[in-house]
PDB file of N, CA and C in Angstrom:
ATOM      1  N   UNK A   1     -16.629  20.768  -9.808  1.00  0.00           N
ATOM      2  CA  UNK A   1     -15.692  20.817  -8.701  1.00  0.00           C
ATOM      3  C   UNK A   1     -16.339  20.153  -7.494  1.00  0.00           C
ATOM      4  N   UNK A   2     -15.427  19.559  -6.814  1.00  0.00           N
ATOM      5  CA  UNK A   2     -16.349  18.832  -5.327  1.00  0.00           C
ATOM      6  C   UNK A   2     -15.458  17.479  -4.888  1.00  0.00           C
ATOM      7  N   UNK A   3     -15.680  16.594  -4.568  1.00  0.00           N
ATOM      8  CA  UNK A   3     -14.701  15.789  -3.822  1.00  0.00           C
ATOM      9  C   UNK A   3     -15.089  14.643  -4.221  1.00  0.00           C
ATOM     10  N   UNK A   4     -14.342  13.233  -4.371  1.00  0.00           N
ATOM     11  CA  UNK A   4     -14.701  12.037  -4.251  1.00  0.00           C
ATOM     12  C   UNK A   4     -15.267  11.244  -2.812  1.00  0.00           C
ATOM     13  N   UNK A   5     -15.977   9.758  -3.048  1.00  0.00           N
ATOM     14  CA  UNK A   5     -16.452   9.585  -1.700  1.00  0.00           C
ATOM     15  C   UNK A   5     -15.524   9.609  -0.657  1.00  0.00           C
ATOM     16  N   UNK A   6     -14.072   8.987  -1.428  1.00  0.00           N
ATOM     17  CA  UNK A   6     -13.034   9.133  -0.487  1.00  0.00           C
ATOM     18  C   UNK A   6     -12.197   9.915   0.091  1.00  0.00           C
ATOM     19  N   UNK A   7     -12.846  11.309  -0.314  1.00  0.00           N
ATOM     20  CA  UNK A   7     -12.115  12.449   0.346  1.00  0.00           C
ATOM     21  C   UNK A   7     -11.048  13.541  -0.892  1.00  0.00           C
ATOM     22  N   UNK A   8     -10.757  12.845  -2.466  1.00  0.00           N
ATOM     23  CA  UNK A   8      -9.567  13.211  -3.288  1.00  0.00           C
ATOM     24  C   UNK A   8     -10.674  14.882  -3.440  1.00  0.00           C
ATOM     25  N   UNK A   9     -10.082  15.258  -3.845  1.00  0.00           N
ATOM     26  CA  UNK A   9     -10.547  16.627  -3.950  1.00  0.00           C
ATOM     27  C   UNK A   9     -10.451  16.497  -5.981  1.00  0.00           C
ATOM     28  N   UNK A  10     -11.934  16.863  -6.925  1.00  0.00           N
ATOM     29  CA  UNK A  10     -11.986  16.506  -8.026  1.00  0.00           C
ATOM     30  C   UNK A  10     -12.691  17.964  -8.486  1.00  0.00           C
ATOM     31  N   UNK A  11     -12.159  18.069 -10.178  1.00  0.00           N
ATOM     32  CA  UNK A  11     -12.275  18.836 -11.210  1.00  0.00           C
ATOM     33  C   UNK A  11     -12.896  18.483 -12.505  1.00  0.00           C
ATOM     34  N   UNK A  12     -14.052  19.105 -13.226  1.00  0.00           N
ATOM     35  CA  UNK A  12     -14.063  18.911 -14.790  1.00  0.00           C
ATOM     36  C   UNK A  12     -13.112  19.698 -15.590  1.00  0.00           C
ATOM     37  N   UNK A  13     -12.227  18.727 -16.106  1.00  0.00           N
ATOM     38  CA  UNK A  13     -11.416  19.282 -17.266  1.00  0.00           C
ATOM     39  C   UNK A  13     -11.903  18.809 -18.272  1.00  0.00           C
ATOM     40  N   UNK A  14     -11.971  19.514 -19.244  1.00  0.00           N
ATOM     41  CA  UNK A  14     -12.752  18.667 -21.262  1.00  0.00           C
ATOM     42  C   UNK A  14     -13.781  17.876 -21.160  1.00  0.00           C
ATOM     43  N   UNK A  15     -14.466  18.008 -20.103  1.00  0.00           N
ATOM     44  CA  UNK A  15     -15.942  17.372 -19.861  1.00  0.00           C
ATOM     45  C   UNK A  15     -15.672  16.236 -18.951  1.00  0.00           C
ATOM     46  N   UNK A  16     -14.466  15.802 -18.351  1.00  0.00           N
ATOM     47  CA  UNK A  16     -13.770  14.803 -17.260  1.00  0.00           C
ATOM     48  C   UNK A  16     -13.794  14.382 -16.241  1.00  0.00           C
ATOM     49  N   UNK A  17     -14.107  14.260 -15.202  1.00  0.00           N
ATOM     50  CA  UNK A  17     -13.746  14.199 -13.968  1.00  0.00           C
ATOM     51  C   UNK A  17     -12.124  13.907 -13.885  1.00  0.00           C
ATOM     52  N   UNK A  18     -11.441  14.758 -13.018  1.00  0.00           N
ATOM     53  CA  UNK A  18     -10.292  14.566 -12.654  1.00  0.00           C
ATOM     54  C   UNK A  18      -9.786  14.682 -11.038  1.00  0.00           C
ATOM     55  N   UNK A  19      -8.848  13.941 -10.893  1.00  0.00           N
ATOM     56  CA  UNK A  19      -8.742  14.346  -9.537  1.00  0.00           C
ATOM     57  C   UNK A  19      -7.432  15.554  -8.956  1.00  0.00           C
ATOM     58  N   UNK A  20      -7.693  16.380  -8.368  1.00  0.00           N
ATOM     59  CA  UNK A  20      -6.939  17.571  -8.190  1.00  0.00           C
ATOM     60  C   UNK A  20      -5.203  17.632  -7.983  1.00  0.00           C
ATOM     61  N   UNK A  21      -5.104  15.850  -6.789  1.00  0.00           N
ATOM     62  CA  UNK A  21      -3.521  15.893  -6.696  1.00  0.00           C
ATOM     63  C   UNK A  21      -3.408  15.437  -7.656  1.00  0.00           C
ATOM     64  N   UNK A  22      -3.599  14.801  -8.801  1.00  0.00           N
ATOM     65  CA  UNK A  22      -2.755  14.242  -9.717  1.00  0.00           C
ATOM     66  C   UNK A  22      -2.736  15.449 -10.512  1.00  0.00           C
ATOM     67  N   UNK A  23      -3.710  16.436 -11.314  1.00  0.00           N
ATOM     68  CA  UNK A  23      -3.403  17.536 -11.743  1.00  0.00           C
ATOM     69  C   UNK A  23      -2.348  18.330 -11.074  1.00  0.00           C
ATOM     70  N   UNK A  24      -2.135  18.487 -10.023  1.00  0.00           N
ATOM     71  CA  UNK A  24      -1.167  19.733  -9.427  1.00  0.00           C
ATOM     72  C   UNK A  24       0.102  18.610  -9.639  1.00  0.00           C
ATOM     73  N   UNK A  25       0.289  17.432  -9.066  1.00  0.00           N
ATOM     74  CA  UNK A  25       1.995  16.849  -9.394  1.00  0.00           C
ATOM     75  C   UNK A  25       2.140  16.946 -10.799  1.00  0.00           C
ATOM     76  N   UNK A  26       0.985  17.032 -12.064  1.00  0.00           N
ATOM     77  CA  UNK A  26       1.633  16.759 -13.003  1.00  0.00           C
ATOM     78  C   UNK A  26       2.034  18.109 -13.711  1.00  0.00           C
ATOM     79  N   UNK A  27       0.983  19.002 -13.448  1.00  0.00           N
ATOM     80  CA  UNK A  27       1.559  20.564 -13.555  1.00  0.00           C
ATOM     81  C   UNK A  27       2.965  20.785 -13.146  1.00  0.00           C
ATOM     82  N   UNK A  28       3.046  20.574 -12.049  1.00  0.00           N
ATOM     83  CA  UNK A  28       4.333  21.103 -11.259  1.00  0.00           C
ATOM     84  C   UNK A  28       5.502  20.433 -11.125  1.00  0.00           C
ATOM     85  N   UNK A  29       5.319  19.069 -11.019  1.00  0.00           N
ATOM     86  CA  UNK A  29       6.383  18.074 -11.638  1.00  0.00           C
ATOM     87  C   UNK A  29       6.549  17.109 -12.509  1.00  0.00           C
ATOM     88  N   UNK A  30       5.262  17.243 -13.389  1.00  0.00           N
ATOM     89  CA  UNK A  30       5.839  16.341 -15.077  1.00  0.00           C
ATOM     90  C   UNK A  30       4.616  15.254 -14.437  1.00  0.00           C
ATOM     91  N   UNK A  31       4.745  14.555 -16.153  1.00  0.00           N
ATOM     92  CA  UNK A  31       4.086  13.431 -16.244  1.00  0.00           C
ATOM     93  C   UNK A  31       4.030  12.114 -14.736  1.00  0.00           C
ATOM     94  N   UNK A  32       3.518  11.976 -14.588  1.00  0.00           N
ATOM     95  CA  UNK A  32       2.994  10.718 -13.781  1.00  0.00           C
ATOM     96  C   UNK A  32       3.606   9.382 -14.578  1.00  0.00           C
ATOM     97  N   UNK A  33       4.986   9.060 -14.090  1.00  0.00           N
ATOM     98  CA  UNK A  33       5.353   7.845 -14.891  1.00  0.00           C
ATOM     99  C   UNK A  33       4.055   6.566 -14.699  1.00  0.00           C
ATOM    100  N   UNK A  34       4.101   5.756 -16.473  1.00  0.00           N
ATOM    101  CA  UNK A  34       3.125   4.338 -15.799  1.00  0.00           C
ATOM    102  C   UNK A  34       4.029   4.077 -15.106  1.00  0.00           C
ATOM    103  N   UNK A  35       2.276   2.978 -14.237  1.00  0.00           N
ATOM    104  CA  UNK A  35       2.497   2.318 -13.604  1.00  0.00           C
ATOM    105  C   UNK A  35       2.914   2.504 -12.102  1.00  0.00           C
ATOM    106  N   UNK A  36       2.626   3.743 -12.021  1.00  0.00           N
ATOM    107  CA  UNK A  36       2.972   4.551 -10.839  1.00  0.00           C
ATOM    108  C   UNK A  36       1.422   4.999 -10.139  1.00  0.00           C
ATOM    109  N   UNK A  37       1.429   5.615  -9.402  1.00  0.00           N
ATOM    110  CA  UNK A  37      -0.132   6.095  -8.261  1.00  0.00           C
ATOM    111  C   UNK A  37       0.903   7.275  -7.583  1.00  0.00           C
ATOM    112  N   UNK A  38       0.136   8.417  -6.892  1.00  0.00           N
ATOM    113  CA  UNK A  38       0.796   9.137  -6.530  1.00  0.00           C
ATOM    114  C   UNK A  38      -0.158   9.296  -4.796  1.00  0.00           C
ATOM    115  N   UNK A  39       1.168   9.291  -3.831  1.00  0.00           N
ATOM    116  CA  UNK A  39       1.040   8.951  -2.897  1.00  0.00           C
ATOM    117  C   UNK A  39       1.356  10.645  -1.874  1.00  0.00           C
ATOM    118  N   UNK A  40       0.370  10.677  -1.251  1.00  0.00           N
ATOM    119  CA  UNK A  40       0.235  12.083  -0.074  1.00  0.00           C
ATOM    120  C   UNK A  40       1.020  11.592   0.842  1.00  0.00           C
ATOM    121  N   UNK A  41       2.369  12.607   0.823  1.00  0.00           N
ATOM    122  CA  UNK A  41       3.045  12.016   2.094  1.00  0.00           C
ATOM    123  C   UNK A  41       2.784  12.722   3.541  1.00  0.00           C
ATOM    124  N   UNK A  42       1.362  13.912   3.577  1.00  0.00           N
ATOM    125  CA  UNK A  42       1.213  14.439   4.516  1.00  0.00           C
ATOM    126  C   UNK A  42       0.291  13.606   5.020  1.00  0.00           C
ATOM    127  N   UNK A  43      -0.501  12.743   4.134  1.00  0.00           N
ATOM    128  CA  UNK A  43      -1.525  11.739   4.673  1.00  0.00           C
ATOM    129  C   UNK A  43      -2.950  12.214   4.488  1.00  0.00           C
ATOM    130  N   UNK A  44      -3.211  13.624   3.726  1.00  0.00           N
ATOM    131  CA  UNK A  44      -4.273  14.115   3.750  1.00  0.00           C
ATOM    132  C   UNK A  44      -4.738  14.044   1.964  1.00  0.00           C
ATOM    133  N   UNK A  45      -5.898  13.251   1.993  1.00  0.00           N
ATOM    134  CA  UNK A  45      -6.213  13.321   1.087  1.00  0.00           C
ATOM    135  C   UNK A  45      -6.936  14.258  -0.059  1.00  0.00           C
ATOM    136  N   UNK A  46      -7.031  15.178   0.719  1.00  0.00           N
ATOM    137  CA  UNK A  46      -7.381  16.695  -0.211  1.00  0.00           C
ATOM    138  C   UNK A  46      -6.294  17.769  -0.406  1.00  0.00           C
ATOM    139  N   UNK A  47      -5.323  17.048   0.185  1.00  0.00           N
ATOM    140  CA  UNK A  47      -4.074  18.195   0.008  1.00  0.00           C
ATOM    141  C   UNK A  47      -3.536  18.049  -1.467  1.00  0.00           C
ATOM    142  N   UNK A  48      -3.185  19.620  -2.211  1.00  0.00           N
ATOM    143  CA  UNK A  48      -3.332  19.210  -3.627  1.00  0.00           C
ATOM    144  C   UNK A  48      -1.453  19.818  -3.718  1.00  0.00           C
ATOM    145  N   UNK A  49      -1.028  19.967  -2.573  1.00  0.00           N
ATOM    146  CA  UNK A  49       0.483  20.830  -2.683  1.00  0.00           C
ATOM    147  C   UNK A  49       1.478  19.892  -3.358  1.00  0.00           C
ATOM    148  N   UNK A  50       1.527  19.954  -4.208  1.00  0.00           N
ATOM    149  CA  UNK A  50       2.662  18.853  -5.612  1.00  0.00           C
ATOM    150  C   UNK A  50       3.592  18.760  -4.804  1.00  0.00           C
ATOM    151  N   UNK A  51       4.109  19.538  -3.763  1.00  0.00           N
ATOM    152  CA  UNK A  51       5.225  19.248  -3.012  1.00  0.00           C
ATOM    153  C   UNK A  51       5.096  18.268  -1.591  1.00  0.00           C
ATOM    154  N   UNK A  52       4.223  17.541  -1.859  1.00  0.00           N
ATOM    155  CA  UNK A  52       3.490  16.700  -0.712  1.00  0.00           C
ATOM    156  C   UNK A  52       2.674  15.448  -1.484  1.00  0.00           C
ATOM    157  N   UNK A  53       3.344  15.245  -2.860  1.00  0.00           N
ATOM    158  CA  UNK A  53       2.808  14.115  -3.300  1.00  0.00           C
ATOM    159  C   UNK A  53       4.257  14.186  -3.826  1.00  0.00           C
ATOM    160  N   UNK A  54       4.100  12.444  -4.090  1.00  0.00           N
ATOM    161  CA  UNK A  54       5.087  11.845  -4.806  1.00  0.00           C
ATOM    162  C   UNK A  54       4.756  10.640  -5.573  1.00  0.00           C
ATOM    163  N   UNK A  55       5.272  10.056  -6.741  1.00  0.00           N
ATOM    164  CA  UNK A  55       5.019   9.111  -7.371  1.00  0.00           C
ATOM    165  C   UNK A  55       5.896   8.053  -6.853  1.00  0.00           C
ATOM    166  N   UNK A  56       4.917   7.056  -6.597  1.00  0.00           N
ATOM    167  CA  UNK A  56       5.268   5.698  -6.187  1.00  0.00           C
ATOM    168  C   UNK A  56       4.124   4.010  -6.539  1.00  0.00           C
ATOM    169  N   UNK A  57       4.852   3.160  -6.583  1.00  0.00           N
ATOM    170  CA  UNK A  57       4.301   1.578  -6.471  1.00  0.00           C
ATOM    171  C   UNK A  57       3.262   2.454  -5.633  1.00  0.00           C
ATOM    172  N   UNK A  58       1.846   1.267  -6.570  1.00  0.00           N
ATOM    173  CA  UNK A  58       0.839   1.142  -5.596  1.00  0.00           C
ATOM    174  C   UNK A  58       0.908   0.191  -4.065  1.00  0.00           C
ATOM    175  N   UNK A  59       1.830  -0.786  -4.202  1.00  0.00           N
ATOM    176  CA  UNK A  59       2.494  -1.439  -2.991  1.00  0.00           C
ATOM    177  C   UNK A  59       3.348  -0.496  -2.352  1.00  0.00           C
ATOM    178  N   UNK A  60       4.378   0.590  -2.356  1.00  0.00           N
ATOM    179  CA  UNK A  60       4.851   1.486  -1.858  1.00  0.00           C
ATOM    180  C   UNK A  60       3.774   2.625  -1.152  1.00  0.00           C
ATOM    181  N   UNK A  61       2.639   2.414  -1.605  1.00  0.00           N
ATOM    182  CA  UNK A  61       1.600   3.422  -1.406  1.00  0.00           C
ATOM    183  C   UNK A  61       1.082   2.850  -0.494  1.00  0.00           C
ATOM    184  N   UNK A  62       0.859   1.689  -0.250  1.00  0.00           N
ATOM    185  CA  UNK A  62      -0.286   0.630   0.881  1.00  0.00           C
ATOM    186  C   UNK A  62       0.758   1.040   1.899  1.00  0.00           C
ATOM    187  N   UNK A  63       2.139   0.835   1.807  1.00  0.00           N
ATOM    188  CA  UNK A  63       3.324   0.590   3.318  1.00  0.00           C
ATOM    189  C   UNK A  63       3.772   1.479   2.831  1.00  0.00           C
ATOM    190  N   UNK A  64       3.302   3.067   3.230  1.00  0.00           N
ATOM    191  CA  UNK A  64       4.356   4.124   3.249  1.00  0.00           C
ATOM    192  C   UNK A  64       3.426   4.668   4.489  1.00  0.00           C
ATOM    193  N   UNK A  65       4.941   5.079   5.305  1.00  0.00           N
ATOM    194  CA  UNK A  65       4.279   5.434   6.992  1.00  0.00           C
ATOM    195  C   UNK A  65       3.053   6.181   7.243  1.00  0.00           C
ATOM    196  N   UNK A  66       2.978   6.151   7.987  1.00  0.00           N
ATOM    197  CA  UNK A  66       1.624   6.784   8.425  1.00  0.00           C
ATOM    198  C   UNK A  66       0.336   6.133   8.003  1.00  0.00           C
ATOM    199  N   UNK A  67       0.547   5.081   7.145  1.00  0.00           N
ATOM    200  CA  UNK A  67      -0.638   4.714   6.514  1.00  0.00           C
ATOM    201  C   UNK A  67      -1.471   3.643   7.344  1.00  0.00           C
ATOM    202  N   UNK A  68      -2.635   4.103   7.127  1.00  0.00           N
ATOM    203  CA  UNK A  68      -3.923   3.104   8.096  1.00  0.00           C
ATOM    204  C   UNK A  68      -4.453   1.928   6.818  1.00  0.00           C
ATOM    205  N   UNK A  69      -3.468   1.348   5.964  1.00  0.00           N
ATOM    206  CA  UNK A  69      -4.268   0.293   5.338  1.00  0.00           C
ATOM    207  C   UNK A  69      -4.227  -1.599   6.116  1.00  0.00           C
ATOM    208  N   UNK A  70      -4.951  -2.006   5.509  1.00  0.00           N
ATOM    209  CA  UNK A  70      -4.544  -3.527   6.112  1.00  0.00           C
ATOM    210  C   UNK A  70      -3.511  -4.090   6.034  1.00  0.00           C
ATOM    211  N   UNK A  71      -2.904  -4.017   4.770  1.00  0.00           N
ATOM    212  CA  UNK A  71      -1.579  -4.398   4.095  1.00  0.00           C
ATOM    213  C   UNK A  71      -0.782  -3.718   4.720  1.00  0.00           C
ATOM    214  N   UNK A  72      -0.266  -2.799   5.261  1.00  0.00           N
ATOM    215  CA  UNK A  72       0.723  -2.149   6.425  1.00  0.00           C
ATOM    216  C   UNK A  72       0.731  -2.847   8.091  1.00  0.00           C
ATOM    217  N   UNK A  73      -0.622  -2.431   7.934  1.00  0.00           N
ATOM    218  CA  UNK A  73      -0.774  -3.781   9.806  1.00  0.00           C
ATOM    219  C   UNK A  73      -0.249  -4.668   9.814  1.00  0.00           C
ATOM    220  N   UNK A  74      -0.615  -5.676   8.433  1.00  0.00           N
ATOM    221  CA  UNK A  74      -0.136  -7.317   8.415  1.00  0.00           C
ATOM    222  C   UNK A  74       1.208  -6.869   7.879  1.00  0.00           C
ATOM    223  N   UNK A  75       2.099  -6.162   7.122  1.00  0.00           N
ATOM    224  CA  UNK A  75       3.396  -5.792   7.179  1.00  0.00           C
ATOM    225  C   UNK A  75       4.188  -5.787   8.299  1.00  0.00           C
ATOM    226  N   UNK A  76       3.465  -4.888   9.716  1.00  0.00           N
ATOM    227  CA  UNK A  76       4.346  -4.380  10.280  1.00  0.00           C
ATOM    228  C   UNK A  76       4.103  -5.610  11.222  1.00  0.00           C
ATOM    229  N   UNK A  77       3.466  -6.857  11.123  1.00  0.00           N
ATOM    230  CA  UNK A  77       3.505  -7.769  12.267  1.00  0.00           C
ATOM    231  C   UNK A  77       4.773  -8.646  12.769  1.00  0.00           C
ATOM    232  N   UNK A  78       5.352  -8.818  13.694  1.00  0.00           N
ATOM    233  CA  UNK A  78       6.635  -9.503  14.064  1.00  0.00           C
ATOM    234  C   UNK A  78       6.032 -10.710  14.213  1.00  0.00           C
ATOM    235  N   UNK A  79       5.234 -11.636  14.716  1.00  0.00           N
ATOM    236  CA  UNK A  79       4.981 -12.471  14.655  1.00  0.00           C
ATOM    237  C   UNK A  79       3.617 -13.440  14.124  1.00  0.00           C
ATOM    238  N   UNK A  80       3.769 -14.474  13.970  1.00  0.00           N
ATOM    239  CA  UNK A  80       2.405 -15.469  13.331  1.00  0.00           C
ATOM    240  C   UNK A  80       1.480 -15.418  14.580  1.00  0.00           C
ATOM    241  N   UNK A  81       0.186 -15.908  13.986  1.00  0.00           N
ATOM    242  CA  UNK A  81      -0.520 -15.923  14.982  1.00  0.00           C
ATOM    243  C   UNK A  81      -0.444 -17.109  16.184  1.00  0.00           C
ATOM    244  N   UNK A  82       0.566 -17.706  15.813  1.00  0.00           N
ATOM    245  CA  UNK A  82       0.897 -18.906  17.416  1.00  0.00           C
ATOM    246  C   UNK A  82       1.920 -18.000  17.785  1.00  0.00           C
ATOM    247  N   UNK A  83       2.573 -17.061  17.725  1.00  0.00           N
ATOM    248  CA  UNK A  83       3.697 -16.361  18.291  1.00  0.00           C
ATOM    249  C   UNK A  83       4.981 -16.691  17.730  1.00  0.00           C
ATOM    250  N   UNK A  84       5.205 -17.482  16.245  1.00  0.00           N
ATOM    251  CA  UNK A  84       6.846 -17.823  15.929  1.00  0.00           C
ATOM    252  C   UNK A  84       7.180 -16.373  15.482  1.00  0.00           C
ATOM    253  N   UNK A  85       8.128 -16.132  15.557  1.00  0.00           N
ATOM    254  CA  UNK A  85       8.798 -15.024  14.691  1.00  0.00           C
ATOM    255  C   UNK A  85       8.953 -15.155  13.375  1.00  0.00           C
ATOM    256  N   UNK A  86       8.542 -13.720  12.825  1.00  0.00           N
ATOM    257  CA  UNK A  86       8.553 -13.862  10.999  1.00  0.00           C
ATOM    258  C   UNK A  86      10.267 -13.095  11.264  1.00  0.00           C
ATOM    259  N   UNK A  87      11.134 -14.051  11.030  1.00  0.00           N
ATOM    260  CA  UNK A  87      12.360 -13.524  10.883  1.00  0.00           C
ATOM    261  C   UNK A  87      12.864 -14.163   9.425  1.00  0.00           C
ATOM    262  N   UNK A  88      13.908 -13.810   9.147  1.00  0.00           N
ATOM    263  CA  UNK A  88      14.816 -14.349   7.744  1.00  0.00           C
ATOM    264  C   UNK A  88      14.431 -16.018   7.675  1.00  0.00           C
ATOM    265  N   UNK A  89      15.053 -16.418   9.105  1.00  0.00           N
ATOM    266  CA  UNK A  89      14.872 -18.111   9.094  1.00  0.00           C
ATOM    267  C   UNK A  89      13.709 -18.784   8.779  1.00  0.00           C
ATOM    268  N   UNK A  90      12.637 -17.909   9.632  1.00  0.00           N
ATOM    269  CA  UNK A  90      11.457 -18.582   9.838  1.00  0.00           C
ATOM    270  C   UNK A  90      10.317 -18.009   8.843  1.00  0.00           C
ATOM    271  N   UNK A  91      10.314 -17.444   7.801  1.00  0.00           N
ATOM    272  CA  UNK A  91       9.497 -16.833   7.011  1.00  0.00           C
ATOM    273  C   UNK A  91       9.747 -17.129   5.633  1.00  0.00           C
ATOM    274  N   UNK A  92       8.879 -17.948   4.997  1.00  0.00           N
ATOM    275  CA  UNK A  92       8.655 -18.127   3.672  1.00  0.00           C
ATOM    276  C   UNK A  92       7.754 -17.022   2.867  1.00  0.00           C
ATOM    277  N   UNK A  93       8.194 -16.366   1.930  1.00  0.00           N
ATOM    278  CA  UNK A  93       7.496 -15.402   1.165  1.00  0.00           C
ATOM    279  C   UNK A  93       6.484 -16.076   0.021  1.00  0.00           C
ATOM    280  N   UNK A  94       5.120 -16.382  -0.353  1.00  0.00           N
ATOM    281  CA  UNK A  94       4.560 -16.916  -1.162  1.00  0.00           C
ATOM    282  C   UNK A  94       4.862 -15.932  -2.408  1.00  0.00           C
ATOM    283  N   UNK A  95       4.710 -16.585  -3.802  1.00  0.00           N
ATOM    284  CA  UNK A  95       4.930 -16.043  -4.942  1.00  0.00           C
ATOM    285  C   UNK A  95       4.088 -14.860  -4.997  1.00  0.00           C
ATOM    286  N   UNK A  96       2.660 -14.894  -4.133  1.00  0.00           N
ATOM    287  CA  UNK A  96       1.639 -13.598  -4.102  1.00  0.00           C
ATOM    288  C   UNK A  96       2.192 -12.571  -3.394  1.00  0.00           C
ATOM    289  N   UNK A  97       3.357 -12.358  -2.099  1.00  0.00           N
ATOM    290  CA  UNK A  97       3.849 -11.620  -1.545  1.00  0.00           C
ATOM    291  C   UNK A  97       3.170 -11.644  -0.297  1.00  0.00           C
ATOM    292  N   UNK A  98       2.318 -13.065   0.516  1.00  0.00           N
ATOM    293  CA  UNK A  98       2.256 -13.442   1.525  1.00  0.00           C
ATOM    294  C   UNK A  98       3.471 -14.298   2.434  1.00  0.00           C
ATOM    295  N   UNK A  99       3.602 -13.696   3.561  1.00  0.00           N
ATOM    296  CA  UNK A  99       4.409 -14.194   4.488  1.00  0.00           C
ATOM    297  C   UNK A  99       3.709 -15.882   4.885  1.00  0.00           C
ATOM    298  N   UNK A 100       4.130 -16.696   5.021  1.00  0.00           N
ATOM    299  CA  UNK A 100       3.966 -17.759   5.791  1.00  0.00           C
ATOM    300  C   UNK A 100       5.431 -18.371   6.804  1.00  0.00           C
ATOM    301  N   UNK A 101       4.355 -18.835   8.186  1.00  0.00           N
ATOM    302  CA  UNK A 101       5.552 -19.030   9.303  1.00  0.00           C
ATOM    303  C   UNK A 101       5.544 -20.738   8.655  1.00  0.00           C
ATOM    304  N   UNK A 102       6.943 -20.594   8.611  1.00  0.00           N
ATOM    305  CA  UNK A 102       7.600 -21.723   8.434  1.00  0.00           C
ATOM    306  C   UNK A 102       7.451 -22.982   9.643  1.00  0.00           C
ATOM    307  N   UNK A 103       7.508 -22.538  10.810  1.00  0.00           N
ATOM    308  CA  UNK A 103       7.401 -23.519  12.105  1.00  0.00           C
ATOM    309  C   UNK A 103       5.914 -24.328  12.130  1.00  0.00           C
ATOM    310  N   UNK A 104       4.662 -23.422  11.771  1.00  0.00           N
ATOM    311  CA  UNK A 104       3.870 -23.692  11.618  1.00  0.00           C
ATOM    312  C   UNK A 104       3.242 -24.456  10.291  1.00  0.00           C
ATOM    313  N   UNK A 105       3.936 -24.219   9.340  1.00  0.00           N
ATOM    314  CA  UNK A 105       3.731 -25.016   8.213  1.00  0.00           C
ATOM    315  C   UNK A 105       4.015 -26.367   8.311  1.00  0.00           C
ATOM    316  N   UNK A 106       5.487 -26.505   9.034  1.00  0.00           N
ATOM    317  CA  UNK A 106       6.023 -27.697   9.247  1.00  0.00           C
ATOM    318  C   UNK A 106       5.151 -28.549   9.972  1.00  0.00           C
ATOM    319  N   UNK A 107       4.642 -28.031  11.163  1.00  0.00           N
ATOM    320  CA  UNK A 107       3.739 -28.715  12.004  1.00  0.00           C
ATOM    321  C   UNK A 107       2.477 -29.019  11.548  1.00  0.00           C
ATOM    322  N   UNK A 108       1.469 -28.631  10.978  1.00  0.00           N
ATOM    323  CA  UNK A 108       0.772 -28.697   9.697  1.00  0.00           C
ATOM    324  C   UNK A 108       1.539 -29.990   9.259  1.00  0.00           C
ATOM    325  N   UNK A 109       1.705 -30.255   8.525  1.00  0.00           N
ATOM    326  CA  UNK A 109       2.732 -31.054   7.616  1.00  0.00           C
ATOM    327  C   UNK A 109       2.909 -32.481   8.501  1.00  0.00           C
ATOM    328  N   UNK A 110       3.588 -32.613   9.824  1.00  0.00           N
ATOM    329  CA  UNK A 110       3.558 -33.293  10.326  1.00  0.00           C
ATOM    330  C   UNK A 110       2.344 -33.639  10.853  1.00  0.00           C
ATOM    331  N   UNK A 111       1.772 -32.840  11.523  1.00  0.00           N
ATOM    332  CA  UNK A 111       0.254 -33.564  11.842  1.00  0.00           C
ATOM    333  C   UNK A 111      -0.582 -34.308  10.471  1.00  0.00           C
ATOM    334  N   UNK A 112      -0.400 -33.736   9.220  1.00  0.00           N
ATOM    335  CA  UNK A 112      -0.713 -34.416   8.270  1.00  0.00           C
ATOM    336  C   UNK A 112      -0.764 -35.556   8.058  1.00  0.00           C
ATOM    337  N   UNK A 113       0.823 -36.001   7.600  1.00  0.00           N
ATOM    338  CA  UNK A 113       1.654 -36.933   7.673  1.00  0.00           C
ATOM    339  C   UNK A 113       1.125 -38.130   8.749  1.00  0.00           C
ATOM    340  N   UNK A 114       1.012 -37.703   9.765  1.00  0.00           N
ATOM    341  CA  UNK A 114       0.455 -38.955  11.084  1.00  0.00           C
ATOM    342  C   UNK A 114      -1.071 -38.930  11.122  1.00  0.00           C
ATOM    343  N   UNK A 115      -1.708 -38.348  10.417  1.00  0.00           N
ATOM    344  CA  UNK A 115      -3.458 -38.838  10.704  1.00  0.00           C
ATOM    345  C   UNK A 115      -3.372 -39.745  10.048  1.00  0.00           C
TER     346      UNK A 115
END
């Protein structure tokens, strides 16, 4: 019994290491569908209350509120770093699920074009 470096609160089961919230959601509410991660919606990572986890995308897990990851910061940004707006018009989604500003690409492109 004792904790991971990152705070999960962990158990030996059958000689195992396990970690405690995933034991209590799966006790209390069933299997852990694949392909799923189960996400603390109180934000505390030793909280083991099945009623305070939920199964979700590990991408649902990076951008679910409250969360301090990198991938949420650069989510929640309104604009590129010259200041265009990442709006519908101006935002190309890369196949990786990076934003690129379109205004700035273009310009890129043109400065290209003329060296």
């Amino acid at each position: 019994m004792g904790a991971t470096s990152e705070g999960y609160g962990q158990v030996g089961v059958e000689g195992r290491l396990k970690r405690v919230h995933r034991l209590a959601y799966e006790f209390a509410r069933g299997e852990i569908p694949a392909g799923l991660v189960i996400d603390h919606i109180c934000r505390v990572r030793a909280c083991a209350n099945p009623w305070h986890l939920r199964a979700v995308s590990a991408r649902d897990n990076l951008l679910a509120d409250g969360s301090l990851t990198i991938v949420k910061r650069n989510a929640d940004k309104r604009r590129c770093p010259s200041g265009h707006s990442f709006d519908a018009t101006n935002t190309y989604l890369r196949p990786d699920g990076k934003r690129v500003c379109r205004t700035c690409k273009n310009e890129q492109q043109r400065a290209r074009r003329s060296a």
